[in-house]
PDB file of N, CA and C in Angstrom:
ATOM      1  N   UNK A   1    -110.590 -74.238 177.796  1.00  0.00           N
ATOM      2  CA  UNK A   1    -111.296 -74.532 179.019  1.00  0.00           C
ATOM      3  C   UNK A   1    -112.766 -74.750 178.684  1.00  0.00           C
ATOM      4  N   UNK A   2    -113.343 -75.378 179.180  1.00  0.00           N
ATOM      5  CA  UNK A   2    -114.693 -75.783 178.598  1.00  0.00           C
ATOM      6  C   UNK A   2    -115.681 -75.058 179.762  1.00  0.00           C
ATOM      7  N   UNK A   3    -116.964 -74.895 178.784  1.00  0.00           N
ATOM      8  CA  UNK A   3    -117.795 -73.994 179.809  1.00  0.00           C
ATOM      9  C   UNK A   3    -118.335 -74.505 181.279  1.00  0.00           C
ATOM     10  N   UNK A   4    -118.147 -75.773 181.865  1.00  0.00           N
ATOM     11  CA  UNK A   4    -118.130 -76.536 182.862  1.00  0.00           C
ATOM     12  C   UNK A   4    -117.417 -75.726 183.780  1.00  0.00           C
ATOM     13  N   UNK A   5    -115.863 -75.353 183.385  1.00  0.00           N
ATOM     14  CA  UNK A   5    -115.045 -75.225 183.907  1.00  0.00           C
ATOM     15  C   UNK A   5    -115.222 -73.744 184.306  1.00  0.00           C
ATOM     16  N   UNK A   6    -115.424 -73.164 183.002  1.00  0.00           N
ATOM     17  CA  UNK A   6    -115.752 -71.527 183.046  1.00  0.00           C
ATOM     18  C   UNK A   6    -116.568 -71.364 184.112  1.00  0.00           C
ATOM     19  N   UNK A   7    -117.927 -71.724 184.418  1.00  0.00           N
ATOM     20  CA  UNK A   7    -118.915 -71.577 184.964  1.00  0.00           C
ATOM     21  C   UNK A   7    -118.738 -71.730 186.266  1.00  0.00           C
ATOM     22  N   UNK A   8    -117.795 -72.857 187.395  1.00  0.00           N
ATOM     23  CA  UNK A   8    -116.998 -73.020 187.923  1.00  0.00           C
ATOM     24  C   UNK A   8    -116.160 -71.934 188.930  1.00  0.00           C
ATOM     25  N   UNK A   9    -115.495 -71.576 187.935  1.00  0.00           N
ATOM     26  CA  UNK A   9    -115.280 -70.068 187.935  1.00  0.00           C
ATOM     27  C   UNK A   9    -115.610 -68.990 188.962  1.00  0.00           C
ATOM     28  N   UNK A  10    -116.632 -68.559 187.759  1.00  0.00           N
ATOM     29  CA  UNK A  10    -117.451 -67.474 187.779  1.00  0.00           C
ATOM     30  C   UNK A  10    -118.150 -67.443 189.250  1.00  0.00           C
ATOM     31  N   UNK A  11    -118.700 -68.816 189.488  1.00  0.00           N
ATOM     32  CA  UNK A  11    -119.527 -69.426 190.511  1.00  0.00           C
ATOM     33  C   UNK A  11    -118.680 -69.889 191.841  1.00  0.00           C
ATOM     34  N   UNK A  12    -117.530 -69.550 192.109  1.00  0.00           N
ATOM     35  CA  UNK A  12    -116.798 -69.893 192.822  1.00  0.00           C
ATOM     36  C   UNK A  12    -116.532 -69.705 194.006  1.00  0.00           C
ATOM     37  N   UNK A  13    -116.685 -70.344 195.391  1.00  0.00           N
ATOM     38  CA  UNK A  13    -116.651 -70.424 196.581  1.00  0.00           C
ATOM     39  C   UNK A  13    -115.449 -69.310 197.044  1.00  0.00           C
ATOM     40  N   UNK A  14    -116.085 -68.315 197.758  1.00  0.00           N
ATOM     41  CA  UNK A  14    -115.356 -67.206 198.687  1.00  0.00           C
ATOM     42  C   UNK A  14    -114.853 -67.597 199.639  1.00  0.00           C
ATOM     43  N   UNK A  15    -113.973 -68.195 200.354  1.00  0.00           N
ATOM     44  CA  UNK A  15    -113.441 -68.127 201.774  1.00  0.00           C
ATOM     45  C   UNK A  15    -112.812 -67.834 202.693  1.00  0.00           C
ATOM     46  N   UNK A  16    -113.290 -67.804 203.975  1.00  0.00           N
ATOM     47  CA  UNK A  16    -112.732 -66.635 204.979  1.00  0.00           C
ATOM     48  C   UNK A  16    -111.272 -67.401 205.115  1.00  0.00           C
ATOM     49  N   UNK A  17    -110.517 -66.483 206.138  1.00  0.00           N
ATOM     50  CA  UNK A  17    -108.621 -66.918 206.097  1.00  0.00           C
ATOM     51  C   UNK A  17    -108.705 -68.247 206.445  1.00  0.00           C
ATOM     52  N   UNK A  18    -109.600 -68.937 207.249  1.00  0.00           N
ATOM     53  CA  UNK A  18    -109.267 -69.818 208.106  1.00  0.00           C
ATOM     54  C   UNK A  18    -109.409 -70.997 207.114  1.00  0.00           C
ATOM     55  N   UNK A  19    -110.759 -70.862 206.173  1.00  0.00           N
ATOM     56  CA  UNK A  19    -111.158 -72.089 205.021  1.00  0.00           C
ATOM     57  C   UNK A  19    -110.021 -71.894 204.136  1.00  0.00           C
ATOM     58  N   UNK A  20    -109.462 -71.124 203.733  1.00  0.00           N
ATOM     59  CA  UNK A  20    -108.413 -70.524 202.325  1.00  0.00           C
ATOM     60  C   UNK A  20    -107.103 -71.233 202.694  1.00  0.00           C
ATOM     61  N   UNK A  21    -106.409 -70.663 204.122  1.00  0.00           N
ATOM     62  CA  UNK A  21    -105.029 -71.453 204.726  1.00  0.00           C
ATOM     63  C   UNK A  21    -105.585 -73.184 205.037  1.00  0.00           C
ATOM     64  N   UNK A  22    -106.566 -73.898 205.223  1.00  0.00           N
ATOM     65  CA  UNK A  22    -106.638 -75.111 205.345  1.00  0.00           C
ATOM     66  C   UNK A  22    -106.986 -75.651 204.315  1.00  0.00           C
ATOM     67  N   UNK A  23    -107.564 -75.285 203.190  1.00  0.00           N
ATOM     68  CA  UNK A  23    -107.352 -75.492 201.872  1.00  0.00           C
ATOM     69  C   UNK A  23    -106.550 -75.895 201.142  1.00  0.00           C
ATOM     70  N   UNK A  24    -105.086 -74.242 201.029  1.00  0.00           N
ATOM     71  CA  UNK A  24    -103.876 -74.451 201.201  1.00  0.00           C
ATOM     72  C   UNK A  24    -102.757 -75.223 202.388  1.00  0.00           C
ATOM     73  N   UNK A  25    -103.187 -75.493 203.081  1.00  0.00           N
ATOM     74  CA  UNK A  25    -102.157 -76.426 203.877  1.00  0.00           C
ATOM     75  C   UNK A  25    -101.006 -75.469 204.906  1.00  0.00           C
ATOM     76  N   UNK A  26    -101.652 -73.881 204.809  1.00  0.00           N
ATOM     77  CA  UNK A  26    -100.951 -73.389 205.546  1.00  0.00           C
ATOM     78  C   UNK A  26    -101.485 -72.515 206.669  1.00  0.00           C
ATOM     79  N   UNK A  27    -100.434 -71.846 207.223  1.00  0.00           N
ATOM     80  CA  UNK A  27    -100.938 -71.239 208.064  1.00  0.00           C
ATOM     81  C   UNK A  27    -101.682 -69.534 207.800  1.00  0.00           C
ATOM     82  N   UNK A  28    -102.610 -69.081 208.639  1.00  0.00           N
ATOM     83  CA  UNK A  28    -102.668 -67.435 208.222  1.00  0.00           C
ATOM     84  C   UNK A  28    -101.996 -66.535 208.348  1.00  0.00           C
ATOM     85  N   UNK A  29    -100.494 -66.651 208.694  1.00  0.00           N
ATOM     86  CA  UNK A  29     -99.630 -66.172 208.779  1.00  0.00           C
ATOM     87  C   UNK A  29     -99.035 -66.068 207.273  1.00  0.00           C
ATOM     88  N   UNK A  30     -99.174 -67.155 206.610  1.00  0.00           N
ATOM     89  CA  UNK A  30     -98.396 -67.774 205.382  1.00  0.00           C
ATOM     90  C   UNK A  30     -99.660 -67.018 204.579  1.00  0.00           C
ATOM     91  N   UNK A  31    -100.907 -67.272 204.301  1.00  0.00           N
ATOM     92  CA  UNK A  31    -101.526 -66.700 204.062  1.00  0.00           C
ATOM     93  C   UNK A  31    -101.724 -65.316 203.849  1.00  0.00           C
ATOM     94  N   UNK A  32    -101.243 -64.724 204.814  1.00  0.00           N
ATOM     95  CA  UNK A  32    -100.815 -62.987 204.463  1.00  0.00           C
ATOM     96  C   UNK A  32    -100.150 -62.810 203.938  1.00  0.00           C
ATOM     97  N   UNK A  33     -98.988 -63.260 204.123  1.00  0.00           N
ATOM     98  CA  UNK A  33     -97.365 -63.529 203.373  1.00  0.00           C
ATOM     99  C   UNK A  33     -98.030 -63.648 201.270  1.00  0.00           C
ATOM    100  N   UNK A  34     -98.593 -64.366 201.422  1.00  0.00           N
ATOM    101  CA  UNK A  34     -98.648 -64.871 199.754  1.00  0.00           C
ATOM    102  C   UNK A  34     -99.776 -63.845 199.463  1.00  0.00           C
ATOM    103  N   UNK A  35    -100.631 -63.305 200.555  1.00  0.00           N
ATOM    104  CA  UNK A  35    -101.693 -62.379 199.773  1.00  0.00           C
ATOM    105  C   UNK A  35    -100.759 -60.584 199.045  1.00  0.00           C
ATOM    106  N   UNK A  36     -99.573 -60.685 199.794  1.00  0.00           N
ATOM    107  CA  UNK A  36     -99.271 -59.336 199.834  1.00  0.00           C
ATOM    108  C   UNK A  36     -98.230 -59.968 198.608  1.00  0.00           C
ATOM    109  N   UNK A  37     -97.426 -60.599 198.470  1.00  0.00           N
ATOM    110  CA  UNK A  37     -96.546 -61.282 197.632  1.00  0.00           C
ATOM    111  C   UNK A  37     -96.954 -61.663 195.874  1.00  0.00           C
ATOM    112  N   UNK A  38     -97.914 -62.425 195.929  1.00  0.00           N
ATOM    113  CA  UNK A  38     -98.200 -63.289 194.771  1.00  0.00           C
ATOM    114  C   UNK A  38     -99.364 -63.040 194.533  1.00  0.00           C
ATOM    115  N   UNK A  39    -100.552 -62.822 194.931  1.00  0.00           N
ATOM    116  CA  UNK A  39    -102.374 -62.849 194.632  1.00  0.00           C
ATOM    117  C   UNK A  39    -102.451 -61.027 194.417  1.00  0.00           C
ATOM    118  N   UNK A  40    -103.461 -60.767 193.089  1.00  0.00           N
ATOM    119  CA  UNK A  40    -104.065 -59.927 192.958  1.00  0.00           C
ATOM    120  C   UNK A  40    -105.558 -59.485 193.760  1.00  0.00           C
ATOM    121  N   UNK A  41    -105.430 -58.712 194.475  1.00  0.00           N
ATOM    122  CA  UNK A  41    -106.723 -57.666 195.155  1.00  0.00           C
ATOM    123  C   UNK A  41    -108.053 -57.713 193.406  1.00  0.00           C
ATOM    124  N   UNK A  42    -109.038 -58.501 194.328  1.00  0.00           N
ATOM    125  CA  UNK A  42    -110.007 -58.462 193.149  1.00  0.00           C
ATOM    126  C   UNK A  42    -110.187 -60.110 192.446  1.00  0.00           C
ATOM    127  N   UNK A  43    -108.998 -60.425 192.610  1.00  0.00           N
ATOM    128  CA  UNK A  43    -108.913 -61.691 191.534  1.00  0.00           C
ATOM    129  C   UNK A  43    -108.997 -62.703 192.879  1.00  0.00           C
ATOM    130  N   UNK A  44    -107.988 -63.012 193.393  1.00  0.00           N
ATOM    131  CA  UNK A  44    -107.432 -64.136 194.300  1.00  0.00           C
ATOM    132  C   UNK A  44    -108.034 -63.859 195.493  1.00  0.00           C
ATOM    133  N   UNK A  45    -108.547 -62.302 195.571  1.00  0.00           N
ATOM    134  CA  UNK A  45    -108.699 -62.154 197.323  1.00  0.00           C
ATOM    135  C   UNK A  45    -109.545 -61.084 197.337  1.00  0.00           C
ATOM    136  N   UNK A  46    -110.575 -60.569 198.329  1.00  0.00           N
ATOM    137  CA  UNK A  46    -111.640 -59.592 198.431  1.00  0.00           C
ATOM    138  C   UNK A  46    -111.964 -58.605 199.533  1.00  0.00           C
ATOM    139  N   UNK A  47    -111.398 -57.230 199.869  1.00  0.00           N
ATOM    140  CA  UNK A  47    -111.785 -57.319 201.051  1.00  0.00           C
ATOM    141  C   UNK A  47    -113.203 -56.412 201.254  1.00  0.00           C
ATOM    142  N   UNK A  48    -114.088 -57.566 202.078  1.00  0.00           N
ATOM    143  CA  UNK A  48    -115.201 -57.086 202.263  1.00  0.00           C
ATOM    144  C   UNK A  48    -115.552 -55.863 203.047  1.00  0.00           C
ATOM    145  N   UNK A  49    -114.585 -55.423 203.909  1.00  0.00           N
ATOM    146  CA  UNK A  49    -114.829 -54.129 204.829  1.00  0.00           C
ATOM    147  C   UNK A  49    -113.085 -54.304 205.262  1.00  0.00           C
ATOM    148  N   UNK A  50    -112.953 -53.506 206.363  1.00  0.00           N
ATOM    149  CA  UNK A  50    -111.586 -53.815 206.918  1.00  0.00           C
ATOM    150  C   UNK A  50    -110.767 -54.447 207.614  1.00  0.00           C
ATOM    151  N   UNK A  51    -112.109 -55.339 207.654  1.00  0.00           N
ATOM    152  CA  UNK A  51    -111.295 -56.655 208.932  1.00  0.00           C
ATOM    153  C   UNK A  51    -111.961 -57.814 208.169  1.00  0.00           C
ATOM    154  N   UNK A  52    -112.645 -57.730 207.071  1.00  0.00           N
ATOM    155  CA  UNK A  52    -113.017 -59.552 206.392  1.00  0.00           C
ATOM    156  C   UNK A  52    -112.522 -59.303 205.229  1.00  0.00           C
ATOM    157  N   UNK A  53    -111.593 -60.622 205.047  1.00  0.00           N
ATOM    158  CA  UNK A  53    -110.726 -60.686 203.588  1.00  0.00           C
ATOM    159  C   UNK A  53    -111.588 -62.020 203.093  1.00  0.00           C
ATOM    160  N   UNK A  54    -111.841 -62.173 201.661  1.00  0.00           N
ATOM    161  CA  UNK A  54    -112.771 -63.460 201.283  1.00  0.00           C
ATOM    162  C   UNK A  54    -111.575 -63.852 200.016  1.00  0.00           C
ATOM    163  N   UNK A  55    -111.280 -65.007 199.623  1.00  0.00           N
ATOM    164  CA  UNK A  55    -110.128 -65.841 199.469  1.00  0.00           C
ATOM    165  C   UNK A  55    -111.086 -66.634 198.101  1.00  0.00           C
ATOM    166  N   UNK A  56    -110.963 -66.802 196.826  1.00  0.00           N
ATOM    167  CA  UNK A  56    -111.464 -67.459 195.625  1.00  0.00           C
ATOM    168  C   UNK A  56    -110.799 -68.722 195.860  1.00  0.00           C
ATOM    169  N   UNK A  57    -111.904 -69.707 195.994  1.00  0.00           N
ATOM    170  CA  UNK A  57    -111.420 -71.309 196.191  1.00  0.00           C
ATOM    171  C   UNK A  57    -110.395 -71.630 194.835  1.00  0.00           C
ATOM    172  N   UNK A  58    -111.289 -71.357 193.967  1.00  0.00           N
ATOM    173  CA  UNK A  58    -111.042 -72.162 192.460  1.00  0.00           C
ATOM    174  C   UNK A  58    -109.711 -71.418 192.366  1.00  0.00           C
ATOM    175  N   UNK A  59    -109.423 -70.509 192.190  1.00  0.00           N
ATOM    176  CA  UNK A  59    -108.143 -69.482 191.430  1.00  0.00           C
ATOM    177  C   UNK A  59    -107.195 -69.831 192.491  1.00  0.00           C
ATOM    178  N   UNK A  60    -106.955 -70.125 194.028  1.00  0.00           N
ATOM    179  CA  UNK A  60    -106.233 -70.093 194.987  1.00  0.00           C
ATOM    180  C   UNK A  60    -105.650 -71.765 194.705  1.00  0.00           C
ATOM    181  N   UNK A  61    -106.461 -72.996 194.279  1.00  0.00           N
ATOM    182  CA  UNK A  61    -106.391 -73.716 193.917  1.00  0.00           C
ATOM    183  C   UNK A  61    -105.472 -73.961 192.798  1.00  0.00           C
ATOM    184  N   UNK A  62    -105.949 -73.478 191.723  1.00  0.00           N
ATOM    185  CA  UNK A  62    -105.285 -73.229 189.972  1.00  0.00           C
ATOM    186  C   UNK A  62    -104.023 -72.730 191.052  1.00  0.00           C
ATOM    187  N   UNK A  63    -103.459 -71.589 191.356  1.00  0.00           N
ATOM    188  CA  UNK A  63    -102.770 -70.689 191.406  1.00  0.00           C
ATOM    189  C   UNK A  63    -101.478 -72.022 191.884  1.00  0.00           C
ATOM    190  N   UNK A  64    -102.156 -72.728 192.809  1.00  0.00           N
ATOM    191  CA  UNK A  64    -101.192 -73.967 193.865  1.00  0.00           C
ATOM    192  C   UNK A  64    -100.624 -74.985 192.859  1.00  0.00           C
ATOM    193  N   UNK A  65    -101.900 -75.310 191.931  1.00  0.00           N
ATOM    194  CA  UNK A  65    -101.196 -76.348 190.793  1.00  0.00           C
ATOM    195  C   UNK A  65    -100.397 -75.710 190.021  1.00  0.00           C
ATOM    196  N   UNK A  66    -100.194 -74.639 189.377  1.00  0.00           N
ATOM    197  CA  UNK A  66     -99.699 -74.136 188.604  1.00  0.00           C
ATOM    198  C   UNK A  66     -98.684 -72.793 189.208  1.00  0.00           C
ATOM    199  N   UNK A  67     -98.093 -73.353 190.335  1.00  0.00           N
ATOM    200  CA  UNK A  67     -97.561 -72.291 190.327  1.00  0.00           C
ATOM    201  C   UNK A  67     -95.875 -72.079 190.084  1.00  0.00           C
ATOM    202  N   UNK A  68     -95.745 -73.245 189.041  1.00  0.00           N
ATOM    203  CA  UNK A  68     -94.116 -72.949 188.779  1.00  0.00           C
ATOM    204  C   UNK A  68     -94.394 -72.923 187.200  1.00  0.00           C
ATOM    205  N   UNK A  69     -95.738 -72.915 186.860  1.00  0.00           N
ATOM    206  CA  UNK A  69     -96.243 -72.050 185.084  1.00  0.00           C
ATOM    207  C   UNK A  69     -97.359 -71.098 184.984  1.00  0.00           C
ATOM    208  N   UNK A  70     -96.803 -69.652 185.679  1.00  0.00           N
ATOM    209  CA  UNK A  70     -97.357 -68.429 185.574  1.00  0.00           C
ATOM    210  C   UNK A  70     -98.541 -68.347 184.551  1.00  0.00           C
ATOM    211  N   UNK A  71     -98.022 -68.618 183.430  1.00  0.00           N
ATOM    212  CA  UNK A  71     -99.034 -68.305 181.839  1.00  0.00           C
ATOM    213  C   UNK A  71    -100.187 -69.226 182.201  1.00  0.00           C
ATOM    214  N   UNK A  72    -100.053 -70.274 182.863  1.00  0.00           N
ATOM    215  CA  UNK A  72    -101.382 -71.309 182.505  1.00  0.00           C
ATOM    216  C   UNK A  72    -102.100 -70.525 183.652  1.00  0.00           C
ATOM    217  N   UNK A  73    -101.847 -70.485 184.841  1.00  0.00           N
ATOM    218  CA  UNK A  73    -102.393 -69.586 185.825  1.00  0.00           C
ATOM    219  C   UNK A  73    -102.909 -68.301 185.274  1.00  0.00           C
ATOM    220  N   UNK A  74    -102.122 -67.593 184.207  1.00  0.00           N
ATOM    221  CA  UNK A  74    -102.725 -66.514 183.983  1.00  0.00           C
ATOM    222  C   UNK A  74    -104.203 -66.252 183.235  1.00  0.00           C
ATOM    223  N   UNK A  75    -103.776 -67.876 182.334  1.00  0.00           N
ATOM    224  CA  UNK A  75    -105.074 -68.190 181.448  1.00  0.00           C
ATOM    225  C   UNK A  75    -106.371 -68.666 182.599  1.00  0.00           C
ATOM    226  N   UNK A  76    -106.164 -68.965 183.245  1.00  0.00           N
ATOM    227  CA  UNK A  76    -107.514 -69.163 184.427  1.00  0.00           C
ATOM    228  C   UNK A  76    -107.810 -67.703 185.224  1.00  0.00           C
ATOM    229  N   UNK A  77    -107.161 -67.013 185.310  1.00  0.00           N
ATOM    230  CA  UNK A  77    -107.509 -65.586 185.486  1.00  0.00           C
ATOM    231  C   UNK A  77    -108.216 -64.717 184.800  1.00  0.00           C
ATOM    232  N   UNK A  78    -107.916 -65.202 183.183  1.00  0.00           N
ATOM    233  CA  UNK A  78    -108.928 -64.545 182.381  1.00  0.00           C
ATOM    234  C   UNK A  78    -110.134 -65.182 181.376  1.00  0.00           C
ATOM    235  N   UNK A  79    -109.893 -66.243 181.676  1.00  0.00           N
ATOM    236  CA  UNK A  79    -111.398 -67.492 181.916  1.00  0.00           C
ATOM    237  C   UNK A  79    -112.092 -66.351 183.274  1.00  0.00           C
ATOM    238  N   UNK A  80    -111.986 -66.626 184.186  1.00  0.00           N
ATOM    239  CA  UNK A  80    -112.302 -65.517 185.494  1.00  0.00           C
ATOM    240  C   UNK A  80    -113.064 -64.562 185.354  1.00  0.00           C
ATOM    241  N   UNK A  81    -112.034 -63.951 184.549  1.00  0.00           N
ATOM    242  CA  UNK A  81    -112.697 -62.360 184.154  1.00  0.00           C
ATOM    243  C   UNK A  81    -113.570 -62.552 183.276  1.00  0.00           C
ATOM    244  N   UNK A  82    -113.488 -62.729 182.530  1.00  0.00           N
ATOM    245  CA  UNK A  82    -114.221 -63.015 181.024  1.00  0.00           C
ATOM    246  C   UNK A  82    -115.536 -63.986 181.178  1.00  0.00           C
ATOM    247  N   UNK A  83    -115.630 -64.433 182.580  1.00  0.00           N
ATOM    248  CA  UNK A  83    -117.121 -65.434 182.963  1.00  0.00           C
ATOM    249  C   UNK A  83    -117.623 -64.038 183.886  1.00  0.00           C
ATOM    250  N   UNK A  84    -117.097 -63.532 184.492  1.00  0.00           N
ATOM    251  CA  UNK A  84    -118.368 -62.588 185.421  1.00  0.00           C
ATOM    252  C   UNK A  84    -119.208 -61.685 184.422  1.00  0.00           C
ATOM    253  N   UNK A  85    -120.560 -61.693 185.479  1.00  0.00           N
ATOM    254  CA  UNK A  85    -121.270 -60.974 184.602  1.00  0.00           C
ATOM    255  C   UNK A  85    -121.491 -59.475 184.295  1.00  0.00           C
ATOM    256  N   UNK A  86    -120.105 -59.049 185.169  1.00  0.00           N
ATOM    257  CA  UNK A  86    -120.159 -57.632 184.568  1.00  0.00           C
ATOM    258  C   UNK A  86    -119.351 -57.496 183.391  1.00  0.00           C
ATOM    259  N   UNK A  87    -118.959 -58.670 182.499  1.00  0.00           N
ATOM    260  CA  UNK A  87    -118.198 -58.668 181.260  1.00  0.00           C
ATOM    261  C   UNK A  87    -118.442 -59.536 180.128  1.00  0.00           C
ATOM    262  N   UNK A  88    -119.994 -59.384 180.555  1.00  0.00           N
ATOM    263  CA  UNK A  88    -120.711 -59.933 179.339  1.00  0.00           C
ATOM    264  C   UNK A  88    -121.327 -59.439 178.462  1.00  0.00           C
ATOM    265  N   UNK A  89    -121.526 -59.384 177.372  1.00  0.00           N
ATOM    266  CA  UNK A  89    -122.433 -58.764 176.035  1.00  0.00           C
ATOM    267  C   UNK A  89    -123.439 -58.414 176.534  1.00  0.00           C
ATOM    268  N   UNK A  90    -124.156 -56.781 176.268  1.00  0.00           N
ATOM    269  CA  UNK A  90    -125.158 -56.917 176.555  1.00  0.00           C
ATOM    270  C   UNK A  90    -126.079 -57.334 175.316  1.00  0.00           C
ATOM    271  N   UNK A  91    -127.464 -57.974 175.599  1.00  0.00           N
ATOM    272  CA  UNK A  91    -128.357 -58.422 175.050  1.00  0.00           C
ATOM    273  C   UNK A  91    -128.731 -57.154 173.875  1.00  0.00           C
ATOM    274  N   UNK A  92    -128.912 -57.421 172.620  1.00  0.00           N
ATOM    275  CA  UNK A  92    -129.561 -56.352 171.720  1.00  0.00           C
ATOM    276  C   UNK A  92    -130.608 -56.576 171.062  1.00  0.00           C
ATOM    277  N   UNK A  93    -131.241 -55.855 170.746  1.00  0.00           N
ATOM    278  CA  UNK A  93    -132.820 -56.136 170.514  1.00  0.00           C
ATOM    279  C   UNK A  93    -133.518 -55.053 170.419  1.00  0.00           C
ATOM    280  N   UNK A  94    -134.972 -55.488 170.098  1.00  0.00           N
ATOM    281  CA  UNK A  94    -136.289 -54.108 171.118  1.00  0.00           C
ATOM    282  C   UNK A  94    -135.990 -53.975 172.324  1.00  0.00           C
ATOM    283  N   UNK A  95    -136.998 -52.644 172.416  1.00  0.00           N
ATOM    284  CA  UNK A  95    -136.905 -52.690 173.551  1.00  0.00           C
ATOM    285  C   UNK A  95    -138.264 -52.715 174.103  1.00  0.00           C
ATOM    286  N   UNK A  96    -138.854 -53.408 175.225  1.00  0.00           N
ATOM    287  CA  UNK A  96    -140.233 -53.443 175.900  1.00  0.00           C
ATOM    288  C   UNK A  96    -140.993 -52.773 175.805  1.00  0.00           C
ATOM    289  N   UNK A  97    -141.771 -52.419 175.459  1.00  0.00           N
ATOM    290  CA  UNK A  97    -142.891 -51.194 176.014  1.00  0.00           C
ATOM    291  C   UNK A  97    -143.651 -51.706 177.026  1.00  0.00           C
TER     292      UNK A  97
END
């Protein structure tokens, strides 16, 4: 995957049920159905408090093209992980005074 793609990613549009099911072509009914079914909490889907769920454009996307080859889907999951920046090297060096 090239860092275009990575970056992509990382940087990737959150959306509420209503943008996520018209995205996907379905309903929020169907939408619940596949959040409880198929999508990982954290990865595919977010919930911001207890009544706002936020929906990853890019991965919900991947997940639609690829979803009769698990492994390639899985490999964009950890492109995913492996771009946020809580799973990056930290910097080594001095340190400031």
């Amino acid at each position: 995957m090239t860092l275009i793609a990575q970056k992509s990613l990382s940087q990737g549009n959150w959306l509420d049920k209503h943008a996520a099911a018209n995205l996907l072509s379905i309903s929020t009914y169907t939408l619940n159905v596949y959040r409880k079914k198929y999508w990982i909490l954290g990865i595919h889907f977010q919930y911001l408090n207890s009544r706002t769920i936020r929906y990853h454009e890019q991965l919900l996307q991947d997940w639609l093209v690829n979803i009769c080859d698990p492994q390639a889907h899985q490999r964009a999951i950890e492109v995913y992980q492996t771009s946020l920046l809580s799973n990056q090297n930290k910097k080594r060096g001095r340190r400031a005074r």
